[in-house]
Protein backbone atom coordinates (compact mmCIF):
# COMPACT_ATOMS: atom_id res chain seq x y z
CA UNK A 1 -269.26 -10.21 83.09
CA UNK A 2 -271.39 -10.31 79.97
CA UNK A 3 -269.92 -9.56 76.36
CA UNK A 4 -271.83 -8.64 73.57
CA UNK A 5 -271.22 -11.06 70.56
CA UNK A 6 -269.83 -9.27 67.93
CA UNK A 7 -271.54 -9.38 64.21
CA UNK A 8 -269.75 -10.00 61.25
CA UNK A 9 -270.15 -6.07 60.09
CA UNK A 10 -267.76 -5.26 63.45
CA UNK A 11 -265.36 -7.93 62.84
CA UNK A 12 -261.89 -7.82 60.65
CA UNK A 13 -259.91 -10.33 60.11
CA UNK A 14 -256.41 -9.50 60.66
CA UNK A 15 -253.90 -12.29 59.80
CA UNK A 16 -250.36 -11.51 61.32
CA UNK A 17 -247.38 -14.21 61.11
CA UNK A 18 -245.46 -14.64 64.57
CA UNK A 19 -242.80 -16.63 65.62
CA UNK A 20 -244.15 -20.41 66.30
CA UNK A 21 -242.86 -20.07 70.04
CA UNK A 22 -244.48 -16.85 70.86
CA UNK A 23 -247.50 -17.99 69.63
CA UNK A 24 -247.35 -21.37 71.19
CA UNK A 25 -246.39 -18.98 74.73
CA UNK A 26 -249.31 -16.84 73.81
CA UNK A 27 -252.26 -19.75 73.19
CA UNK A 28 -251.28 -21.22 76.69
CA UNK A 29 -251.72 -17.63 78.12
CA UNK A 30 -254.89 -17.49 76.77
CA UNK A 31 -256.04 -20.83 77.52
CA UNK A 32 -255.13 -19.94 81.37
CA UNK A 33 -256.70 -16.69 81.20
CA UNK A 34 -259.51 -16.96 79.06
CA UNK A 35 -259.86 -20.71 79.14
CA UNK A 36 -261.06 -23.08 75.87
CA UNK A 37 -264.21 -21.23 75.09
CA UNK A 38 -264.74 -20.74 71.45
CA UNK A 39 -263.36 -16.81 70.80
CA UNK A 40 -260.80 -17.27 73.43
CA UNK A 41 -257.89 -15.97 71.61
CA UNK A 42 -259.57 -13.72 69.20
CA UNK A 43 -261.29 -11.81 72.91
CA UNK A 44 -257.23 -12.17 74.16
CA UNK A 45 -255.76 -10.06 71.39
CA UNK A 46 -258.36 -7.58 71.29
CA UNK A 47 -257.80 -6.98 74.79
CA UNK A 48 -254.20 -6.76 74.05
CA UNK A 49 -254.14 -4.21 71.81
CA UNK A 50 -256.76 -1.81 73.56
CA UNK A 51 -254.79 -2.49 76.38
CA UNK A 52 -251.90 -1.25 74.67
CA UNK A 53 -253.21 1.75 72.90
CA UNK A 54 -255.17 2.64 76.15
CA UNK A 55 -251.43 2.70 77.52
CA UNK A 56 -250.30 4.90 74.87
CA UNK A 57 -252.72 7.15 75.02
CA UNK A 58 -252.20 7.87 78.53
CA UNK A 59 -248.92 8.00 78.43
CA UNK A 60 -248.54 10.45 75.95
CA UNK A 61 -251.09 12.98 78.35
CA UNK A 62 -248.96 12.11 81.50
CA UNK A 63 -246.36 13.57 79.67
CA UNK A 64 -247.69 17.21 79.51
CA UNK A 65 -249.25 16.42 83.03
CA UNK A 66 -246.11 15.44 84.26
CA UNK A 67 -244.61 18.73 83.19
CA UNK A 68 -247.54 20.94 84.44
CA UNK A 69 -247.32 19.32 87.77
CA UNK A 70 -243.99 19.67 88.06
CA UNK A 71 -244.49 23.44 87.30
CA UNK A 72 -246.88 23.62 90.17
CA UNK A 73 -244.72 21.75 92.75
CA UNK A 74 -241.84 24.29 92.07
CA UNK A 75 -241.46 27.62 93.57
CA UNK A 76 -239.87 28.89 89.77
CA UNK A 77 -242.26 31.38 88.66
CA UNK A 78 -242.23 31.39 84.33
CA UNK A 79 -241.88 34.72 82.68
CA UNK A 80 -242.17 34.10 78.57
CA UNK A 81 -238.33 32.69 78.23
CA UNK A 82 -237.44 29.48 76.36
CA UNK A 83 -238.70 26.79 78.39
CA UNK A 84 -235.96 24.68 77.89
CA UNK A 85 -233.47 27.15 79.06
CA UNK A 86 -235.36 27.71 81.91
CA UNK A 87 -235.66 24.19 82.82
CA UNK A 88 -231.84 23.66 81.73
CA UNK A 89 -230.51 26.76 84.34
CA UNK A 90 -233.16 25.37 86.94
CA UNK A 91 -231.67 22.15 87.24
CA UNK A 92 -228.11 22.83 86.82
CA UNK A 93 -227.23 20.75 83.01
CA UNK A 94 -225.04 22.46 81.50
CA UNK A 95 -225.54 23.65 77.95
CA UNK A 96 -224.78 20.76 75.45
CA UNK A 97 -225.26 23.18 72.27
């Protein structure tokens, strides 16, 4: 897999203070990972973080997904009323107001 270098105009420097074990944990992830190439643990944390904001993103659209499949999975036909009462008296909870 071939990865364009990055130039200095897409770079930041981001300087972030961790515990000493976490980052001694974290430098012999990378090292197994990514090995001892030069960019190792700069490429490591990069993937880290779009990793985790690729993670929120989705998660955030499974959420209405999740709801609108579980609307088409259910025999309960919606007519306009509060949602939330709906889904309250369709699954039995009682009211906690």
């Amino acid at each position: 897999m071939s990865r364009a270098r990055a130039t200095k105009e897409d770079t930041e420097v981001i300087k972030v203070e961790i515990p000493k074990s976490l980052a001694e944990r974290f430098r012999k992830y990378v090292a197994e990972k990514y090995g001892f190439r030069r960019g190792a643990l700069s490429r490591a944390i990069a993937d880290l973080i779009k990793r985790e904001l690729n993670a929120l993103r989705s998660q955030s659209s499974n959420t209405v997904d999740s709801i609108v499949g579980l609307g088409l999975l259910s025999d309960y036909r919606w007519e306009g009323e509060d949602l939330a009462e709906a889904l309250r008296r369709r699954a039995n909870v009682p009211d906690r107001r």
